[in-house]
PDB file of N, CA and C in Angstrom:
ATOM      1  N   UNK A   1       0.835  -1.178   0.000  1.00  0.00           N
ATOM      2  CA  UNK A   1       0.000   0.000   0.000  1.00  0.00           C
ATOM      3  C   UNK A   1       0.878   1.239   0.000  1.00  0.00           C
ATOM      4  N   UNK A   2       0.177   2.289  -0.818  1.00  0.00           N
ATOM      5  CA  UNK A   2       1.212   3.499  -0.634  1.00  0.00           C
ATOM      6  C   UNK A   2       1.024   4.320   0.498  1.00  0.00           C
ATOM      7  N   UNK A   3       1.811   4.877   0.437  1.00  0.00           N
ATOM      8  CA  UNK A   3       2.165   5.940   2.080  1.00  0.00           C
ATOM      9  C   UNK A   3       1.182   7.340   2.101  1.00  0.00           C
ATOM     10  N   UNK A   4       0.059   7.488   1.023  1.00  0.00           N
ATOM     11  CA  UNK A   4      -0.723   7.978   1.019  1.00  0.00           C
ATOM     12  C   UNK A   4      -1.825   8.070   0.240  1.00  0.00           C
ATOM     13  N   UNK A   5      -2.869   9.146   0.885  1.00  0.00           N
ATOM     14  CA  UNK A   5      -4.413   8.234  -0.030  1.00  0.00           C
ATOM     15  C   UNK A   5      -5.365   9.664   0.348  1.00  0.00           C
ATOM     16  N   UNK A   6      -6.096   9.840  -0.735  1.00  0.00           N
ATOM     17  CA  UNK A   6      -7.116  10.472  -1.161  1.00  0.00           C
ATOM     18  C   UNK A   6      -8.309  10.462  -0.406  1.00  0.00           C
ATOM     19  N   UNK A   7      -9.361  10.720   0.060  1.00  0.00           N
ATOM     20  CA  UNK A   7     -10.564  10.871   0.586  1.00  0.00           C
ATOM     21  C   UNK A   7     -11.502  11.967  -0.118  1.00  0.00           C
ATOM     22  N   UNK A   8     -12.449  11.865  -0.993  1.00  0.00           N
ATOM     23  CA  UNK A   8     -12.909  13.109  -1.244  1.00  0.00           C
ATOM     24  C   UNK A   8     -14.504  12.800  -1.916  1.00  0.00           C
ATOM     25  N   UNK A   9     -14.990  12.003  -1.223  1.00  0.00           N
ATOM     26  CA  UNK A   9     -16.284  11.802  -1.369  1.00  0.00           C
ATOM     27  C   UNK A   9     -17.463  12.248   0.075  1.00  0.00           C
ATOM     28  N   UNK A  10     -18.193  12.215  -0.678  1.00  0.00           N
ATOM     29  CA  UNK A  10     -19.561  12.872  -0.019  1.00  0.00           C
ATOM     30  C   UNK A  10     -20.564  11.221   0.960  1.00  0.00           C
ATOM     31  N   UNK A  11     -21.071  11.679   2.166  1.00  0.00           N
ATOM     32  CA  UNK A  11     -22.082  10.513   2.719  1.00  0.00           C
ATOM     33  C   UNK A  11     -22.430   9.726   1.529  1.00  0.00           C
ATOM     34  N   UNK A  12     -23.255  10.945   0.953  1.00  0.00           N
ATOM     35  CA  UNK A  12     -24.119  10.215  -0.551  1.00  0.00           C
ATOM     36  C   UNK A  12     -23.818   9.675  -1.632  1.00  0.00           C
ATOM     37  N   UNK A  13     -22.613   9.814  -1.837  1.00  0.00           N
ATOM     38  CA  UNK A  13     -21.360   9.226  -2.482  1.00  0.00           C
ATOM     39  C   UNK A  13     -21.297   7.745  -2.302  1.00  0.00           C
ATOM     40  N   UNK A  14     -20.906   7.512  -0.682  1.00  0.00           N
ATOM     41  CA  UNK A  14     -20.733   6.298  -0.060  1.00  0.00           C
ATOM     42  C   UNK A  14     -21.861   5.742   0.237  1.00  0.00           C
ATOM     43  N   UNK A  15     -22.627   6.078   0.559  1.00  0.00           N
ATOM     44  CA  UNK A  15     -24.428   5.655   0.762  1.00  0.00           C
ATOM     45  C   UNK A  15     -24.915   4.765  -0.244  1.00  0.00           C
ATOM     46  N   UNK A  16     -24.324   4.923  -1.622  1.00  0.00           N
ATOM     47  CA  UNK A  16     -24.938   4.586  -2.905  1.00  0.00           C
ATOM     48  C   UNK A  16     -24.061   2.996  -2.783  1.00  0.00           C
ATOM     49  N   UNK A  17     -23.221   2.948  -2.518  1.00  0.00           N
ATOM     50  CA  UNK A  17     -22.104   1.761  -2.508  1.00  0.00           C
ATOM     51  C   UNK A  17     -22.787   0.520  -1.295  1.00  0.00           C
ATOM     52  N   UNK A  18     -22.690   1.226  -0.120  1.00  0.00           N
ATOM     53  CA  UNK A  18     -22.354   1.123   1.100  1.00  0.00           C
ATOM     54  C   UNK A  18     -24.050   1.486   1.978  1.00  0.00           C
ATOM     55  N   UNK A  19     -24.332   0.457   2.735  1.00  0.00           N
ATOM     56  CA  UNK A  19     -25.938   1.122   3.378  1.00  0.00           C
ATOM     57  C   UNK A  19     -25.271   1.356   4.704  1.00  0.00           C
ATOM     58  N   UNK A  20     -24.972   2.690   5.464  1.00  0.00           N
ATOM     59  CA  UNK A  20     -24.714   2.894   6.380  1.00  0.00           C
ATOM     60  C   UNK A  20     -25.958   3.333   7.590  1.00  0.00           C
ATOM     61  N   UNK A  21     -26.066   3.307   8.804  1.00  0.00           N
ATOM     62  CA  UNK A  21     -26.954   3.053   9.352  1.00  0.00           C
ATOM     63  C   UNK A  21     -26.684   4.079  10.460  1.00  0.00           C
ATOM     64  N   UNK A  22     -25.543   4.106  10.607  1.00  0.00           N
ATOM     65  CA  UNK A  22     -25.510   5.081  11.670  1.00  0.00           C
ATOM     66  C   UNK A  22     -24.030   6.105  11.242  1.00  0.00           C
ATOM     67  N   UNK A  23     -23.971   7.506  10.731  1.00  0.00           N
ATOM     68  CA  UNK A  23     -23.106   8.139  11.031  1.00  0.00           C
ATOM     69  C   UNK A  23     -22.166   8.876  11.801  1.00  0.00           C
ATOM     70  N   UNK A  24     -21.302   8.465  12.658  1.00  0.00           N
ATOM     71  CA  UNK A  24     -20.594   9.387  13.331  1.00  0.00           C
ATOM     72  C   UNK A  24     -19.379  10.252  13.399  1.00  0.00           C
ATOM     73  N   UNK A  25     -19.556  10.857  12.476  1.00  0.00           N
ATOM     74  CA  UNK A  25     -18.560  11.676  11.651  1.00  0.00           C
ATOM     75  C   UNK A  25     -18.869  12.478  10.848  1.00  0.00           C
ATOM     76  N   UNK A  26     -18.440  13.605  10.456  1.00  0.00           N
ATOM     77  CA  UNK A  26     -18.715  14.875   9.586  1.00  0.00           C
ATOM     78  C   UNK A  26     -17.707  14.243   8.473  1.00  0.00           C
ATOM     79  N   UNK A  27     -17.824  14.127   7.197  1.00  0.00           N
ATOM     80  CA  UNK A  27     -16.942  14.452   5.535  1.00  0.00           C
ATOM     81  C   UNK A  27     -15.991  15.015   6.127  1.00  0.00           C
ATOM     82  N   UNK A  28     -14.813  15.263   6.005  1.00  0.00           N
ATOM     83  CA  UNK A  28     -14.174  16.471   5.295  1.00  0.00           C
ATOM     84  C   UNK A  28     -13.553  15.956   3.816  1.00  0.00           C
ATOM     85  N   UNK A  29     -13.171  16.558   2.806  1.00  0.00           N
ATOM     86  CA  UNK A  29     -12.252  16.024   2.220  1.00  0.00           C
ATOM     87  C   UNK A  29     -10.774  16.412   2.554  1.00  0.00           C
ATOM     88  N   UNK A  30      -9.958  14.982   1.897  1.00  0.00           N
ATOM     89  CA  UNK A  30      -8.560  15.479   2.641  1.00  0.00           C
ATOM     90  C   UNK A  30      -7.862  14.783   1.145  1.00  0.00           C
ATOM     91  N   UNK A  31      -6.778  15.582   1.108  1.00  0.00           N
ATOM     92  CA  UNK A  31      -6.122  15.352  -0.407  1.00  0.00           C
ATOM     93  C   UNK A  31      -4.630  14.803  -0.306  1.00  0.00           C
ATOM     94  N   UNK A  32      -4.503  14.663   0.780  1.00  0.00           N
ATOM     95  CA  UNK A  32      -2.950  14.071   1.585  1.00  0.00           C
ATOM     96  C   UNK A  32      -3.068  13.366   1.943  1.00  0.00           C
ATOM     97  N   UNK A  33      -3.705  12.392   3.030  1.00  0.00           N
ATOM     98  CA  UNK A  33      -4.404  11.796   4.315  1.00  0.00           C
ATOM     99  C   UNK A  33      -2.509  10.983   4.367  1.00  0.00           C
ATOM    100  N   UNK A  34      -1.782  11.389   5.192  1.00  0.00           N
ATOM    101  CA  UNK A  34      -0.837  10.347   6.272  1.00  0.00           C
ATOM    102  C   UNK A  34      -0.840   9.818   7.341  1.00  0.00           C
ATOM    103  N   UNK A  35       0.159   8.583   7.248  1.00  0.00           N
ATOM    104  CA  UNK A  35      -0.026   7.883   8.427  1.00  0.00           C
ATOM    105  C   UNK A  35       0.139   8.720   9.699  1.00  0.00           C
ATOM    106  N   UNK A  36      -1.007   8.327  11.160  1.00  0.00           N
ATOM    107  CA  UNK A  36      -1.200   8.822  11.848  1.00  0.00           C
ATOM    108  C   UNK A  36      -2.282  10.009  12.210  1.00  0.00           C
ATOM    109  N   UNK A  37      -2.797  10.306  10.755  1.00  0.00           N
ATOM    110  CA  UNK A  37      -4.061  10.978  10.883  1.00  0.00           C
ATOM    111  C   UNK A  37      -5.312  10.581  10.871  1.00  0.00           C
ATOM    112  N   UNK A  38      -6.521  11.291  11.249  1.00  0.00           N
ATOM    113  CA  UNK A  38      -7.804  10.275  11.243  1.00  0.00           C
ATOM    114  C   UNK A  38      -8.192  10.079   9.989  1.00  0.00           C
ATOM    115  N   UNK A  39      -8.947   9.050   9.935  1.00  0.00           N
ATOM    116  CA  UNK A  39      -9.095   8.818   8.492  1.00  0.00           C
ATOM    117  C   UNK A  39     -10.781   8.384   8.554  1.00  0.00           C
ATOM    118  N   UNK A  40     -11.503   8.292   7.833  1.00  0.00           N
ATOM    119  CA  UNK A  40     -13.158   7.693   7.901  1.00  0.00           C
ATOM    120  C   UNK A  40     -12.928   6.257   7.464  1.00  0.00           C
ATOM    121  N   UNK A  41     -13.942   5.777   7.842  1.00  0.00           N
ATOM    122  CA  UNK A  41     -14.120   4.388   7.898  1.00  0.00           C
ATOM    123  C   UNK A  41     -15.500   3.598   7.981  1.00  0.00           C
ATOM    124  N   UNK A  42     -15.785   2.817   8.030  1.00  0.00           N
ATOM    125  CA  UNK A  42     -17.243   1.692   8.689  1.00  0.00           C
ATOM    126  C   UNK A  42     -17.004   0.719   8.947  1.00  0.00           C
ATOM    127  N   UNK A  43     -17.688   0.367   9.914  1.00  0.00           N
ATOM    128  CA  UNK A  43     -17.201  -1.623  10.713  1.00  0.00           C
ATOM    129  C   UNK A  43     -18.526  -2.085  10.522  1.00  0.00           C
ATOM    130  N   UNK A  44     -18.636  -2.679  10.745  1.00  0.00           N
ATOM    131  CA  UNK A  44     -20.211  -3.893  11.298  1.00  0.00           C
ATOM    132  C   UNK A  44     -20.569  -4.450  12.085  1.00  0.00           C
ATOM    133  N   UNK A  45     -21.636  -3.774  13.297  1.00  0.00           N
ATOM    134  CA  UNK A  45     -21.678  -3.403  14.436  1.00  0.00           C
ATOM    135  C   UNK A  45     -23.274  -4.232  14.378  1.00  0.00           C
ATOM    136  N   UNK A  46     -23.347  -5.199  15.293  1.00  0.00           N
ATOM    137  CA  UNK A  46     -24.559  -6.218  15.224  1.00  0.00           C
ATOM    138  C   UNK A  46     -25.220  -6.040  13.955  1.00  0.00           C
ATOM    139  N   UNK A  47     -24.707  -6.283  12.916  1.00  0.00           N
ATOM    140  CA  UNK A  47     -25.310  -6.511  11.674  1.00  0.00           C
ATOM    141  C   UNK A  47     -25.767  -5.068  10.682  1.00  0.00           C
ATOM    142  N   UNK A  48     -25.607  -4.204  11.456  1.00  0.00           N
ATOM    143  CA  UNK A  48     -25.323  -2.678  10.433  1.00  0.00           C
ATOM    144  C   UNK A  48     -24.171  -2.508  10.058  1.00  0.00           C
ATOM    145  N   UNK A  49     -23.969  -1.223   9.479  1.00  0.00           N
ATOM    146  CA  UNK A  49     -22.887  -0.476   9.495  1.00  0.00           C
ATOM    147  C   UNK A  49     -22.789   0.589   9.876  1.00  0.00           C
ATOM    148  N   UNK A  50     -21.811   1.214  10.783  1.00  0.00           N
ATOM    149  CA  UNK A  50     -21.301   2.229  11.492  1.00  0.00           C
ATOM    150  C   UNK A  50     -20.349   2.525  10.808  1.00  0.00           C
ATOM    151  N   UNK A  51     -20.458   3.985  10.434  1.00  0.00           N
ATOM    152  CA  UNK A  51     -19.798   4.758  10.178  1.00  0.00           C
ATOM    153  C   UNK A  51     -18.594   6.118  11.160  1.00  0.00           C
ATOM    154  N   UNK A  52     -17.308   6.067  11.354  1.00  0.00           N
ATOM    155  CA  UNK A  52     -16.961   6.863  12.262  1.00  0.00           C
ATOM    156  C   UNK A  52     -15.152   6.859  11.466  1.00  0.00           C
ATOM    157  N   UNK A  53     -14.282   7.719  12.854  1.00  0.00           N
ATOM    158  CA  UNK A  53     -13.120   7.820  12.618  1.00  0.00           C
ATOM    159  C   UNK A  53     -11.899   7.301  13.378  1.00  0.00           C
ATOM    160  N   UNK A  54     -11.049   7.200  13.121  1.00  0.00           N
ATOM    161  CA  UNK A  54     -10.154   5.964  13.188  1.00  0.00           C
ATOM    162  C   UNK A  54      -8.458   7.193  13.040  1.00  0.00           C
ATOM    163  N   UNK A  55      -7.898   6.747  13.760  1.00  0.00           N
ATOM    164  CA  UNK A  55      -5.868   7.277  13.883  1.00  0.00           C
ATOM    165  C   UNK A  55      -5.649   6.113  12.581  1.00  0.00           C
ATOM    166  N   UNK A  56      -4.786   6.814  11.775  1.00  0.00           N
ATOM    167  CA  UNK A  56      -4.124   5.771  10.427  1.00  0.00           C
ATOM    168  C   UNK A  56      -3.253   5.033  11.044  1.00  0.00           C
ATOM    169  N   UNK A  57      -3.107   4.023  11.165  1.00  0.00           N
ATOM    170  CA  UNK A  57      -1.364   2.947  11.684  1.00  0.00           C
ATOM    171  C   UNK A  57      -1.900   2.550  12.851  1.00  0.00           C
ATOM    172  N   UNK A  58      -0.510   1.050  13.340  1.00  0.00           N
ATOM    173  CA  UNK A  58      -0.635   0.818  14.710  1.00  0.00           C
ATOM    174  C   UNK A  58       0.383   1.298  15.352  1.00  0.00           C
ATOM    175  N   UNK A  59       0.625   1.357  15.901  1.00  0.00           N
ATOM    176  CA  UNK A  59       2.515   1.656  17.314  1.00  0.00           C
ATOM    177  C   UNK A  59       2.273   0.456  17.738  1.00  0.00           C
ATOM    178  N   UNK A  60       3.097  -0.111  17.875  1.00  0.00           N
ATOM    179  CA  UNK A  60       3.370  -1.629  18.761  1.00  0.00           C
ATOM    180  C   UNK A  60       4.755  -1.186  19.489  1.00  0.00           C
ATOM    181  N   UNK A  61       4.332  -1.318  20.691  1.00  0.00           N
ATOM    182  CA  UNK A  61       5.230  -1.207  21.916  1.00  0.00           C
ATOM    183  C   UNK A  61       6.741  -1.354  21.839  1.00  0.00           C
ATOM    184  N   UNK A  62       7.006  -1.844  21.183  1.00  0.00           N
ATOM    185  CA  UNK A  62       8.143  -2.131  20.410  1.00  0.00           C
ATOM    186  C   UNK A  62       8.945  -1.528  19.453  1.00  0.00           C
ATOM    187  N   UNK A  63       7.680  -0.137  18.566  1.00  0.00           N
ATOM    188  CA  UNK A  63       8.520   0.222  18.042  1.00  0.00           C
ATOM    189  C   UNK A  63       8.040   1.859  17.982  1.00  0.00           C
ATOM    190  N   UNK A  64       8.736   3.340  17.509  1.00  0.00           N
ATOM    191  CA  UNK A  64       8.808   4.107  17.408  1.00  0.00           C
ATOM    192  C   UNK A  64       7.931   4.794  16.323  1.00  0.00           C
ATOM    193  N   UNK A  65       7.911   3.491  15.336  1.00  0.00           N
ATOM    194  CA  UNK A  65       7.462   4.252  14.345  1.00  0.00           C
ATOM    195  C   UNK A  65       5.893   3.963  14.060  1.00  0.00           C
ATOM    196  N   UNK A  66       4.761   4.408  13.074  1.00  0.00           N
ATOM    197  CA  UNK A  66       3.635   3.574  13.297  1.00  0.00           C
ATOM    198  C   UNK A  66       3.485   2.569  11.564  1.00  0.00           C
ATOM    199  N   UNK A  67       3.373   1.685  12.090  1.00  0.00           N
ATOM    200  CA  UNK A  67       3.070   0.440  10.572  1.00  0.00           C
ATOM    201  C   UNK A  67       2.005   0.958   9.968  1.00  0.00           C
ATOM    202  N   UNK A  68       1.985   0.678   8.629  1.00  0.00           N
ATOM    203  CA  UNK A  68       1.098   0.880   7.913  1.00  0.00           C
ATOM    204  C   UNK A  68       0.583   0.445   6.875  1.00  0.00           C
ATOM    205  N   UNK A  69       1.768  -1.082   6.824  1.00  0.00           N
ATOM    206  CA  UNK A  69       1.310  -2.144   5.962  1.00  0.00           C
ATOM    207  C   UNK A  69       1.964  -3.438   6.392  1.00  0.00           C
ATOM    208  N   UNK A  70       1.252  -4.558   5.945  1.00  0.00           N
ATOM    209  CA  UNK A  70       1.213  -6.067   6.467  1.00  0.00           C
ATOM    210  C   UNK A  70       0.947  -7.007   4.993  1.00  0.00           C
ATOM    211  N   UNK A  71       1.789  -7.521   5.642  1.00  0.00           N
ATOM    212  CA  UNK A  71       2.120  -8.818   4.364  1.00  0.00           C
ATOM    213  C   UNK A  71       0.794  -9.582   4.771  1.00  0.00           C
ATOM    214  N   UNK A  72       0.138  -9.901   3.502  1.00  0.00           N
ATOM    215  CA  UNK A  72      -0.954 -10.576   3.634  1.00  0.00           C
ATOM    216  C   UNK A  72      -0.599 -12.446   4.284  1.00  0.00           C
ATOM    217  N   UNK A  73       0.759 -12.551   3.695  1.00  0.00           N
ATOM    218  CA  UNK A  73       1.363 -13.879   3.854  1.00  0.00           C
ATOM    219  C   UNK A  73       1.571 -14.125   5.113  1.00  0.00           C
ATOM    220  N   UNK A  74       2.104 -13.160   6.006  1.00  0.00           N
ATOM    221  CA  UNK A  74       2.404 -13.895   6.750  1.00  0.00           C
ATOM    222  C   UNK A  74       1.165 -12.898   8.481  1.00  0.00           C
ATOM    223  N   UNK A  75       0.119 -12.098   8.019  1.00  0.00           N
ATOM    224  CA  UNK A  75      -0.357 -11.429   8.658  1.00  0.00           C
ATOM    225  C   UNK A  75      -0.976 -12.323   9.803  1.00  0.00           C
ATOM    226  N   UNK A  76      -1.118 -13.401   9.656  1.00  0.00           N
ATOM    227  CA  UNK A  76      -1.910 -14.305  10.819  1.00  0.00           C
ATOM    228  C   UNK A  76      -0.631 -14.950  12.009  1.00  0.00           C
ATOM    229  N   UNK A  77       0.816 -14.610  11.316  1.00  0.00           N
ATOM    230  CA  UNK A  77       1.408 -15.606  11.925  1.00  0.00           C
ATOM    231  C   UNK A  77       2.025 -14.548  12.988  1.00  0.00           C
ATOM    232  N   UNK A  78       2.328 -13.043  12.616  1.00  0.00           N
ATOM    233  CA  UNK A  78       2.359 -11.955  13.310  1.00  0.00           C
ATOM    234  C   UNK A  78       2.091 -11.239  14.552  1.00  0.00           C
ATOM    235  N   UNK A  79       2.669 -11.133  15.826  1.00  0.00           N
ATOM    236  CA  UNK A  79       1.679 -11.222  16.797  1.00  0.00           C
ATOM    237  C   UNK A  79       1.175  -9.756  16.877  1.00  0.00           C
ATOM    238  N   UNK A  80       1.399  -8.770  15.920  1.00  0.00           N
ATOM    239  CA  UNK A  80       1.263  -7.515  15.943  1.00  0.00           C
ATOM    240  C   UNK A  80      -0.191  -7.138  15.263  1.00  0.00           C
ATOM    241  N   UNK A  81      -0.102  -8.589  14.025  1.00  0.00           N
ATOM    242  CA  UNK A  81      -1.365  -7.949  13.788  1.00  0.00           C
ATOM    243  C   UNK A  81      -2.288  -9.258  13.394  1.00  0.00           C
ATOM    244  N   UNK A  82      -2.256 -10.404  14.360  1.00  0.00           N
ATOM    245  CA  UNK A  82      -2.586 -11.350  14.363  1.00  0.00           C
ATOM    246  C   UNK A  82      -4.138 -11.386  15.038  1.00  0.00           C
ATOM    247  N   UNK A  83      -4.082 -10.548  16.034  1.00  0.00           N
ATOM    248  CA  UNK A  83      -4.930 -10.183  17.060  1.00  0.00           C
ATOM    249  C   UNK A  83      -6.322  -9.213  16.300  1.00  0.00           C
ATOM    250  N   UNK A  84      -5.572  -8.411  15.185  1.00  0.00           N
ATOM    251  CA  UNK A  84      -6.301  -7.045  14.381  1.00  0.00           C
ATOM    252  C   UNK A  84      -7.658  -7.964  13.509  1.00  0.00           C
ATOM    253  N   UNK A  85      -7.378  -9.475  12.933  1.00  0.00           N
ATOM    254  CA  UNK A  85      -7.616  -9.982  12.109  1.00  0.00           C
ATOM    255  C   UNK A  85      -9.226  -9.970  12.331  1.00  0.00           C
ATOM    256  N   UNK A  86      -9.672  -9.791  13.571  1.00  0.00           N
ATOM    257  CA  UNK A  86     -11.276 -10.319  13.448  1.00  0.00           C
ATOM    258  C   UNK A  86     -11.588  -8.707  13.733  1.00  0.00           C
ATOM    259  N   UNK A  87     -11.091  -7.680  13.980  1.00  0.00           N
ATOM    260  CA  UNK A  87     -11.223  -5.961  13.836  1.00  0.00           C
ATOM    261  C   UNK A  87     -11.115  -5.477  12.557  1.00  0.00           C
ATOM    262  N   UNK A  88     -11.833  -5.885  11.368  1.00  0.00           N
ATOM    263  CA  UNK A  88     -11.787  -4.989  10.543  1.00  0.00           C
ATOM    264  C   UNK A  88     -12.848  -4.079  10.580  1.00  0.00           C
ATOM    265  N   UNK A  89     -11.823  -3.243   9.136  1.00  0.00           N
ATOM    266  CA  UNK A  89     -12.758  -1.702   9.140  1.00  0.00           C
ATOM    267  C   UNK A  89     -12.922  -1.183   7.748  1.00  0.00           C
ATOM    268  N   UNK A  90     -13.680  -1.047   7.308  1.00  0.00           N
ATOM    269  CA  UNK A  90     -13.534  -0.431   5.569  1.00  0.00           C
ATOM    270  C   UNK A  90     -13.152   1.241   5.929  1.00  0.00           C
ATOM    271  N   UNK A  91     -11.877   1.615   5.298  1.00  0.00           N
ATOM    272  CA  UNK A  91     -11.240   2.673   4.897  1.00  0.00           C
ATOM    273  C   UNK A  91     -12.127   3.175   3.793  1.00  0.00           C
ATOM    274  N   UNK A  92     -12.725   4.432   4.107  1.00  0.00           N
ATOM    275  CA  UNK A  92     -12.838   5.228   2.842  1.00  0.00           C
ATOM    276  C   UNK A  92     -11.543   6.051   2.154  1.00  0.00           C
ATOM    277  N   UNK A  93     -11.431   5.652   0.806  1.00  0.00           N
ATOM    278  CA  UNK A  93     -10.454   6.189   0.283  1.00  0.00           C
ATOM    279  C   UNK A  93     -10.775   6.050  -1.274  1.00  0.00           C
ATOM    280  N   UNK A  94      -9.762   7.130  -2.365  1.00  0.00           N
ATOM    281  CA  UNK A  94     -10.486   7.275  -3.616  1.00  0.00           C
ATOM    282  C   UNK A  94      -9.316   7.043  -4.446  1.00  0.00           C
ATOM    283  N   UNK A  95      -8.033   7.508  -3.748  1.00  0.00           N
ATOM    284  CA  UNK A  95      -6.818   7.082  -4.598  1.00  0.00           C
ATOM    285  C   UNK A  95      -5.819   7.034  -3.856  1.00  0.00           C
ATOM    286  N   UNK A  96      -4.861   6.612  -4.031  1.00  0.00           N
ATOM    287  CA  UNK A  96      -3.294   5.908  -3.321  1.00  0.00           C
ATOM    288  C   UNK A  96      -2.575   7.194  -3.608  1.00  0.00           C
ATOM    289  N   UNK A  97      -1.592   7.423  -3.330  1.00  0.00           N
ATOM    290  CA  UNK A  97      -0.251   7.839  -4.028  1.00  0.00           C
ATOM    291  C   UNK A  97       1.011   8.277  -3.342  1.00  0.00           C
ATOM    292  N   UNK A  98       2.194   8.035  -3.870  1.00  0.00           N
ATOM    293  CA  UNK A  98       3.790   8.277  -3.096  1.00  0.00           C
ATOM    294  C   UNK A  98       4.108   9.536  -3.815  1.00  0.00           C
ATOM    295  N   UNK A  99       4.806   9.979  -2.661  1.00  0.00           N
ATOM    296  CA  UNK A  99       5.495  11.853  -3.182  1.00  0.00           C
ATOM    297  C   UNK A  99       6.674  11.573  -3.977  1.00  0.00           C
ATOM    298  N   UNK A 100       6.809  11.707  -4.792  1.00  0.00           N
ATOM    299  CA  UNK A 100       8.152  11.660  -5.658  1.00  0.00           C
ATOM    300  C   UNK A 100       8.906  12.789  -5.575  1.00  0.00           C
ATOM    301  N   UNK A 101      10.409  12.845  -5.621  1.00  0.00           N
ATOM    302  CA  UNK A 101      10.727  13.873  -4.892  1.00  0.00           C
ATOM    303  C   UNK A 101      11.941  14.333  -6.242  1.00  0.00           C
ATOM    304  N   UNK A 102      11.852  15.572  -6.703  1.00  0.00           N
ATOM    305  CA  UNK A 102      12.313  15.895  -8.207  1.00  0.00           C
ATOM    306  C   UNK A 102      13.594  17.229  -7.530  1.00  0.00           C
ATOM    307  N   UNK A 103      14.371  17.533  -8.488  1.00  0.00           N
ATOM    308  CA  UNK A 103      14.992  18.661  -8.221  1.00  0.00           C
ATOM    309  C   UNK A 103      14.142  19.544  -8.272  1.00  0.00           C
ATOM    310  N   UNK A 104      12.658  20.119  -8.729  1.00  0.00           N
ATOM    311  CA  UNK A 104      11.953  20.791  -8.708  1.00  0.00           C
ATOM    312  C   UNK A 104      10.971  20.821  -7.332  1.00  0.00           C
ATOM    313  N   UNK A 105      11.040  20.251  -6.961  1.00  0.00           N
ATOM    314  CA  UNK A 105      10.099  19.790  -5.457  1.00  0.00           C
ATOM    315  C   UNK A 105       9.413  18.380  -5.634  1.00  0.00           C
ATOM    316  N   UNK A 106       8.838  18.235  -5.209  1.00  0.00           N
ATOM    317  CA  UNK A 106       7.773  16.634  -4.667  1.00  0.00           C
ATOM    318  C   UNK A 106       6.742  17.235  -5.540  1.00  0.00           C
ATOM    319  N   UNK A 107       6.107  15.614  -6.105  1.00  0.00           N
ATOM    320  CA  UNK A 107       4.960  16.114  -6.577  1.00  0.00           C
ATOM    321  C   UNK A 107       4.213  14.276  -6.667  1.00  0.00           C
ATOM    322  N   UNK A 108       3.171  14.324  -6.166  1.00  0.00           N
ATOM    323  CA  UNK A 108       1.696  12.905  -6.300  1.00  0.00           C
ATOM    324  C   UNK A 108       2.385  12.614  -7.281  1.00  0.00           C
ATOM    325  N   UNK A 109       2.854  10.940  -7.393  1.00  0.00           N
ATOM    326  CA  UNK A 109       3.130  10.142  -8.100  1.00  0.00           C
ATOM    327  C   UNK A 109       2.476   8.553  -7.641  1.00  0.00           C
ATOM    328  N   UNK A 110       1.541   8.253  -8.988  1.00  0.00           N
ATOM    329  CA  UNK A 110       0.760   6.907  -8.730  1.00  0.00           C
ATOM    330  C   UNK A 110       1.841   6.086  -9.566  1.00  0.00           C
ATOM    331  N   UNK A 111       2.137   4.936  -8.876  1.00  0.00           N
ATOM    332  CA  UNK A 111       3.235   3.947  -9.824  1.00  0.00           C
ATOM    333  C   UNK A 111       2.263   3.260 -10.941  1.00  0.00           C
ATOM    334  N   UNK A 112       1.460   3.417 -10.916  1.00  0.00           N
ATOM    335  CA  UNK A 112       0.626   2.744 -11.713  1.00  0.00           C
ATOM    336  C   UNK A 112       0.393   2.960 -13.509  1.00  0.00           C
TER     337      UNK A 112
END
């Protein structure tokens, strides 16, 4: 996953996809979103969906920095994020992208 991601849709946007049931969170759009910031999301909460906000990454006690991606291969065997596996959350997000960094300055680069 890249080290950053897009957000820039509307409730009604996601509503059309997604039957959410309970909102707790205001939109904003965000055109950067990095690790460690809140980000929107929905879980499935006795059989709805809840909508709310969420810190990007984990910190594991262990380390300084916060993770922000997991090998699908070996994610169960992990004790960091072995535990995460029955906590999921759908991330709203609209596009990925890494800063590429030019003699001219940085500028959104999708490898794609």
């Amino acid at each position: 996953m890249c080290g950053r991601f897009t957000m820039t849709r509307s409730k009604e946007d996601i509503s059309e996809w997604l039957p959410i049931t309970k909102w707790e969170l205001d939109l904003l759009p965000n055109y950067n979103t990095s690790p460690g910031e809140k980000v929107y999301g929905a879980i499935l909460d006795q059989g709805n969906f809840r909508a709310g906000d969420i810190h990007w990454g984990i910190k594991p006690s262990w380390s300084n920095s916060l993770l922000i991606n997991a090998r699908s291969e070996t994610l169960d065997k992990k004790n960091t994020f072995k535990k995460l596996l029955h906590r999921r959350m759908i991330i709203f997000a609209d596009s990925f992208f890494e800063w590429k960094k030019t003699n001219e300055g940085k500028y959104p680069f999708d490898s794609n």
